[in-house]
Protein backbone atom coordinates (compact mmCIF):
# COMPACT_ATOMS: atom_id res chain seq x y z
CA UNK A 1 45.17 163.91 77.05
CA UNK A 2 46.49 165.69 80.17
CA UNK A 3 50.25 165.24 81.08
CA UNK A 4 49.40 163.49 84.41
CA UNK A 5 47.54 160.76 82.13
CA UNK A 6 50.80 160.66 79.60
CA UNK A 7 52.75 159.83 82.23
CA UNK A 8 50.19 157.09 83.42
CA UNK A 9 50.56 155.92 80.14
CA UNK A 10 54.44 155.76 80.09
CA UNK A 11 54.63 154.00 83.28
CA UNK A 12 51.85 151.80 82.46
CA UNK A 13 54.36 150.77 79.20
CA UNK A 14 57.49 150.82 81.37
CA UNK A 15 56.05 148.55 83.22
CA UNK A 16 54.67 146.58 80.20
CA UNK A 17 58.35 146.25 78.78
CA UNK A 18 59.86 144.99 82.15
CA UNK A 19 57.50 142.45 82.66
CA UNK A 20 58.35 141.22 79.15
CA UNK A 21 61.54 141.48 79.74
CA UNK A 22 62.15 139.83 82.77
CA UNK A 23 59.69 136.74 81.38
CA UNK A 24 61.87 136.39 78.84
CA UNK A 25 64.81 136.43 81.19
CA UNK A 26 62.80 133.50 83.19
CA UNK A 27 62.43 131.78 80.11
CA UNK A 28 65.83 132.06 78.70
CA UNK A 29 67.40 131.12 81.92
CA UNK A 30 64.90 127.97 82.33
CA UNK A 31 66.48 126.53 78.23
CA UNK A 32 69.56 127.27 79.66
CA UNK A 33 69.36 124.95 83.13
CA UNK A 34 67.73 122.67 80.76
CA UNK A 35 70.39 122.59 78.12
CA UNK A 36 73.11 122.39 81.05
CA UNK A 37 70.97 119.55 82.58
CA UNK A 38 71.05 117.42 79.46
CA UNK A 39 74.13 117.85 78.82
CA UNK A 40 75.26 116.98 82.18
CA UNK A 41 72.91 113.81 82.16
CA UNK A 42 74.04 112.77 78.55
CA UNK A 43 77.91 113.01 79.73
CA UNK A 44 76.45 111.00 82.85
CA UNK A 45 75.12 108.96 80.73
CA UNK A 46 78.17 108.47 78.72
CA UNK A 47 80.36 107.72 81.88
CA UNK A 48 77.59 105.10 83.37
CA UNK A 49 77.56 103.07 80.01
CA UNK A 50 81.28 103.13 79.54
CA UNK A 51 81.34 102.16 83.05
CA UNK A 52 79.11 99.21 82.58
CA UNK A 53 81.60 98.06 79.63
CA UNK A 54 84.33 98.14 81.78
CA UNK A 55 83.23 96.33 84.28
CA UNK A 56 81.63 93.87 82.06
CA UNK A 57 85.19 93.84 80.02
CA UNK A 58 86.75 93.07 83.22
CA UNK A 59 84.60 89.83 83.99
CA UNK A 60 84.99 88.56 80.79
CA UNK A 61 88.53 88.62 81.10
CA UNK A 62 87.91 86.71 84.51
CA UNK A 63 86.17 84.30 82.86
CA UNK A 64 88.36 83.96 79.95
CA UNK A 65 91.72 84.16 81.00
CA UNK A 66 91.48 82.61 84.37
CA UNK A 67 88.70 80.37 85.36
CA UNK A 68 87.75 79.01 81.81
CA UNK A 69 91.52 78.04 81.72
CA UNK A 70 91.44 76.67 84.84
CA UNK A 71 88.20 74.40 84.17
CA UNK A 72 90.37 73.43 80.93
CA UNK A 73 93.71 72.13 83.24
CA UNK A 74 91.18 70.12 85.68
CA UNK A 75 89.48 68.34 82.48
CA UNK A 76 93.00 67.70 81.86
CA UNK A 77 93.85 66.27 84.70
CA UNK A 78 90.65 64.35 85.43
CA UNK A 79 91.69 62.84 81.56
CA UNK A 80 95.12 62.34 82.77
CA UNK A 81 93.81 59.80 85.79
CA UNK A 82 92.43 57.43 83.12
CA UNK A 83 96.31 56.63 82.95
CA UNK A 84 97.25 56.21 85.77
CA UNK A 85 94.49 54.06 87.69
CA UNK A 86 96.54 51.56 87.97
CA UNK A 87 98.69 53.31 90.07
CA UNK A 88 97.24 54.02 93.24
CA UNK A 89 100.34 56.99 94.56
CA UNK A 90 100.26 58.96 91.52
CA UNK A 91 96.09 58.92 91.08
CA UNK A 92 96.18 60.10 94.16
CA UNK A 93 99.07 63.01 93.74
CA UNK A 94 96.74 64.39 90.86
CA UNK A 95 93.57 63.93 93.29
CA UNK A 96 95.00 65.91 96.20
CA UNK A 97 95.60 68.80 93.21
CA UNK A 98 92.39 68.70 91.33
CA UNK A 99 90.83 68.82 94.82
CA UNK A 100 92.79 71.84 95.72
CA UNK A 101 92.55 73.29 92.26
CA UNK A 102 88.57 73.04 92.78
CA UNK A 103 88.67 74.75 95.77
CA UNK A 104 90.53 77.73 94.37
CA UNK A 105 88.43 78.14 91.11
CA UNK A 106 85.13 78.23 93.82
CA UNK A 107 86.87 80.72 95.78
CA UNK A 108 87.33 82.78 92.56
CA UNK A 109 83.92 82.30 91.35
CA UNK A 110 82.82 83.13 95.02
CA UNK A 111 84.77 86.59 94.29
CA UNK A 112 83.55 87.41 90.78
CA UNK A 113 80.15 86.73 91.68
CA UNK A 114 80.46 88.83 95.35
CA UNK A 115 81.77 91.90 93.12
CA UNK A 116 78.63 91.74 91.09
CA UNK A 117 76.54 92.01 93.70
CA UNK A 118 77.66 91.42 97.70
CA UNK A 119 75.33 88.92 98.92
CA UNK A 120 76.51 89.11 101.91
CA UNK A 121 74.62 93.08 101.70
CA UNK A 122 71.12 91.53 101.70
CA UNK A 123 71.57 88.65 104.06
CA UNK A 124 73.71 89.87 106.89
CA UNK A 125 73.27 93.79 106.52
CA UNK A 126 75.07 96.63 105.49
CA UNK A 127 77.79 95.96 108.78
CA UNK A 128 78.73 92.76 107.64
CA UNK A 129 78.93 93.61 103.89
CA UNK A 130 81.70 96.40 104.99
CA UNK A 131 83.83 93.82 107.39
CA UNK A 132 83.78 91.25 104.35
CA UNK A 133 84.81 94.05 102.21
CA UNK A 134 87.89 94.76 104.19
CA UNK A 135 88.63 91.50 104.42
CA UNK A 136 88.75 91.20 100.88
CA UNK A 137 90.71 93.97 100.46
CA UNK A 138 93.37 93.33 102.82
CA UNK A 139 93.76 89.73 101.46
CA UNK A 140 93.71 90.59 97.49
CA UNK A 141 95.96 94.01 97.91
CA UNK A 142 97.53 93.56 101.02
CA UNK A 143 96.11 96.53 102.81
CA UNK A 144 94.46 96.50 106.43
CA UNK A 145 91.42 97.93 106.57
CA UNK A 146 89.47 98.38 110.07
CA UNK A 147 86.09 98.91 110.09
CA UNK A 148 84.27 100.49 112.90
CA UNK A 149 80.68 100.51 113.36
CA UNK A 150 78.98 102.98 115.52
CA UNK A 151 75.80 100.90 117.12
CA UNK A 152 72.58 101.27 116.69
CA UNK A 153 73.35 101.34 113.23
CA UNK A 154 70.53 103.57 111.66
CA UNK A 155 67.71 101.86 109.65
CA UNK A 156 67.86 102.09 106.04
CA UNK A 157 66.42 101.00 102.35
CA UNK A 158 67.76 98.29 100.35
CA UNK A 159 68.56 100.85 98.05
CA UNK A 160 70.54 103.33 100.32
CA UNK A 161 72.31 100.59 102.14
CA UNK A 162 73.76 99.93 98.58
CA UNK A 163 74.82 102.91 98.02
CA UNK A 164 77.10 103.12 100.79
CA UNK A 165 78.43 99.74 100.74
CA UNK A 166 79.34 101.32 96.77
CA UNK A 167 80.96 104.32 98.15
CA UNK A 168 83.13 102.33 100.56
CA UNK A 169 83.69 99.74 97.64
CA UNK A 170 85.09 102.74 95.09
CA UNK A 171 86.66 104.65 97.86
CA UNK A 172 88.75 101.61 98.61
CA UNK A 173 89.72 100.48 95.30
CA UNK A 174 91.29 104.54 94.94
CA UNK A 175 93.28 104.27 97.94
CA UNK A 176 94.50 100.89 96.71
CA UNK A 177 95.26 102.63 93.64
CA UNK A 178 96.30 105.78 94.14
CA UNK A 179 96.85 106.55 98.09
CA UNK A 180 99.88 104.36 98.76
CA UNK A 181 98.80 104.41 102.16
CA UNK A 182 99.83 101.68 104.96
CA UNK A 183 96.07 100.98 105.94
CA UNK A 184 92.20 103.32 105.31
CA UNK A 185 89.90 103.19 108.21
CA UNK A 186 85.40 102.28 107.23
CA UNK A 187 83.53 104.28 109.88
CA UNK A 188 79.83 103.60 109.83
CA UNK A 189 77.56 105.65 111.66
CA UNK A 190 74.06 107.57 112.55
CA UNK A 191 74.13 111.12 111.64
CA UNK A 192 71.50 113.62 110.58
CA UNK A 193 68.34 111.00 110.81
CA UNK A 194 70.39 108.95 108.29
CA UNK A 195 73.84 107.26 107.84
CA UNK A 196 77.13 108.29 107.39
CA UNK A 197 79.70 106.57 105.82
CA UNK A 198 83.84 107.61 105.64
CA UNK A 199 86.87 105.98 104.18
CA UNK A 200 89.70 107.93 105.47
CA UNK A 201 93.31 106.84 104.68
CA UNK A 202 96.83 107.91 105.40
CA UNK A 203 98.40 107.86 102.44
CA UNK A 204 99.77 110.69 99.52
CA UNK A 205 96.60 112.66 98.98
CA UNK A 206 95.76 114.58 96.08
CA UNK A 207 94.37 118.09 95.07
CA UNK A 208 90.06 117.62 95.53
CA UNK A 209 89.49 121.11 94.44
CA UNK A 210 90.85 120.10 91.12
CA UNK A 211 88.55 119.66 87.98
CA UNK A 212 89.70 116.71 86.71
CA UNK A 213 89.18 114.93 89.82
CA UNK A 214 85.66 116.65 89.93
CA UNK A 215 85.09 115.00 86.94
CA UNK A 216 86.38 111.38 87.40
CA UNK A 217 84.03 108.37 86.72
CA UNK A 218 84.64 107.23 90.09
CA UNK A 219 83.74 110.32 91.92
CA UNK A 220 80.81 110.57 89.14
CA UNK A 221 79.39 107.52 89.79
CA UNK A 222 79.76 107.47 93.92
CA UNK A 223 77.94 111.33 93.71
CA UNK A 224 75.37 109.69 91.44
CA UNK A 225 74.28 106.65 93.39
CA UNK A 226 74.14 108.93 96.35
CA UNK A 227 71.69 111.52 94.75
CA UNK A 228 69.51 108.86 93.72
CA UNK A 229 68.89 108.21 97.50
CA UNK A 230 68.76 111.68 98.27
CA UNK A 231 72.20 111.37 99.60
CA UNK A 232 75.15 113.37 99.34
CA UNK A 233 79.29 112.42 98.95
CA UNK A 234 81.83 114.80 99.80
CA UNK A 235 85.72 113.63 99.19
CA UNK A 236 88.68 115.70 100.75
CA UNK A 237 91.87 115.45 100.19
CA UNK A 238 94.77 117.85 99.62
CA UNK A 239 98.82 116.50 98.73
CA UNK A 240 100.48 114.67 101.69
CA UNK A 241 97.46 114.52 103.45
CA UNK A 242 95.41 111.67 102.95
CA UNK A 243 91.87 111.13 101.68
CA UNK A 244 88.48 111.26 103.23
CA UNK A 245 85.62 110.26 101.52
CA UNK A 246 82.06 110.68 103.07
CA UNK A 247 79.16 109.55 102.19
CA UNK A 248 75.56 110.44 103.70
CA UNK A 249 72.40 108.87 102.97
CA UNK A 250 68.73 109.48 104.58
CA UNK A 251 67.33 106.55 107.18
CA UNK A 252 64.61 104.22 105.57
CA UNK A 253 61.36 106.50 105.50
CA UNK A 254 63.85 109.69 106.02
């Protein structure tokens, strides 16, 4: 064999060995995104059901320590007016107060079953859902919230409308929580053939390049819902500073 045709051969080997090589580097790198995908989706996982339990943990305190004891006192008192038919003042003192005890445990039914799921959302649209929201909010925590609506608001899924009308939820219960801020601002508008949705308040701030927050359920959950859409969230926030959370999500057919 000539030297020309060793060298043939050598490259021909080379080349043999690289291409191994690097398909093993594909490969190796592809169980490696996999690995890091489960992983990531089992910790989502983990995050979504302990979310579920805490929300579910939270309505059954609802039910249990408020309105079930609350239907309890009004069988009380509707037992209590078998006594006191036969006068007309006092039957009607414990009327007046059933009737405004009834009132209130409707009201609070009307709010456990509105955090659930907003019917307002599917009747009214995504602009209404976010103005009832911030009414809620101001009148359970005591913190103004002004929503602003940029119109035409852009046409979206049942699904994506959600998601925002989630984001806004979350985004409000953290500055209620967290922000210590005198009022947040709900901007709804078109952007990018889709909608975009901000929460932006005033208040303390926070690091947002930090892991931990990266990490949150909150924040979890809010990316989540948005990627399911095709959406996006981006929150930023820095110490003193305030918070502002946006959320994007594609137009119906986008």
């Amino acid at each position: 064999m000539q030297p020309a045709e060793w060298e043939l051969w050598w490259i021909l080997i080379a080349a043999g060995l690289a291409a191994v090589i690097l398909g093993a580097a594909v490969v190796l790198s592809v169980l490696i995104q996999q690995r890091r995908f489960l992983k990531a989706h089992r910790e989502f996982s983990g995050q979504l059901i302990e979310a579920q339990e805490e929300e579910r943990a939270w309505v059954a305190r609802e039910l249990h320590d408020d309105l079930i004891q609350r239907v309890g006192l009004i069988g009380q008192e509707v037992a209590g007016l078998r006594t006191l038919i036969r006068n007309p003042d006092a039957a009607l003192h414990h009327l007046t107060g059933l009737e405004a005890e009834l009132r209130d445990l409707g009201e609070e039914i009307r709010r456990l079953a509105h955090r659930m799921h907003p019917s307002v959302l599917d009747n009214l649209g995504l602009p209404a859902a976010l103005r009832t929201l911030a009414q809620e909010v101001e009148a359970a925590d005591q913190l103004p919230v002004r929503v602003v609506v940029d119109e035409p608001v852009a046409p979206l899924s049942p699904a994506a409308a959600l998601t925002l009308y989630r984001v806004a939820q979350e985004a409000l219960r953290n500055v209620v929580k967290h922000a210590a801020a005198g009022e947040a601002t709900v901007r709804l508008s078109r952007e990018q053939g889709g909608a975009s949705l901000e929460v932006v308040d005033a208040g303390r701030g926070f690091d947002s390049t930090a892991n931990d927050m990266r990490r949150g359920l909150g924040v979890t959950s809010m990316t989540e819902r948005a990627r399911l859409v095709r959406g996006t969230v981006r929150i930023v926030s820095a110490p003193g500073r305030g918070t502002r959370t946006t959320a994007w999500v594609p137009g119906n057919g986008g």
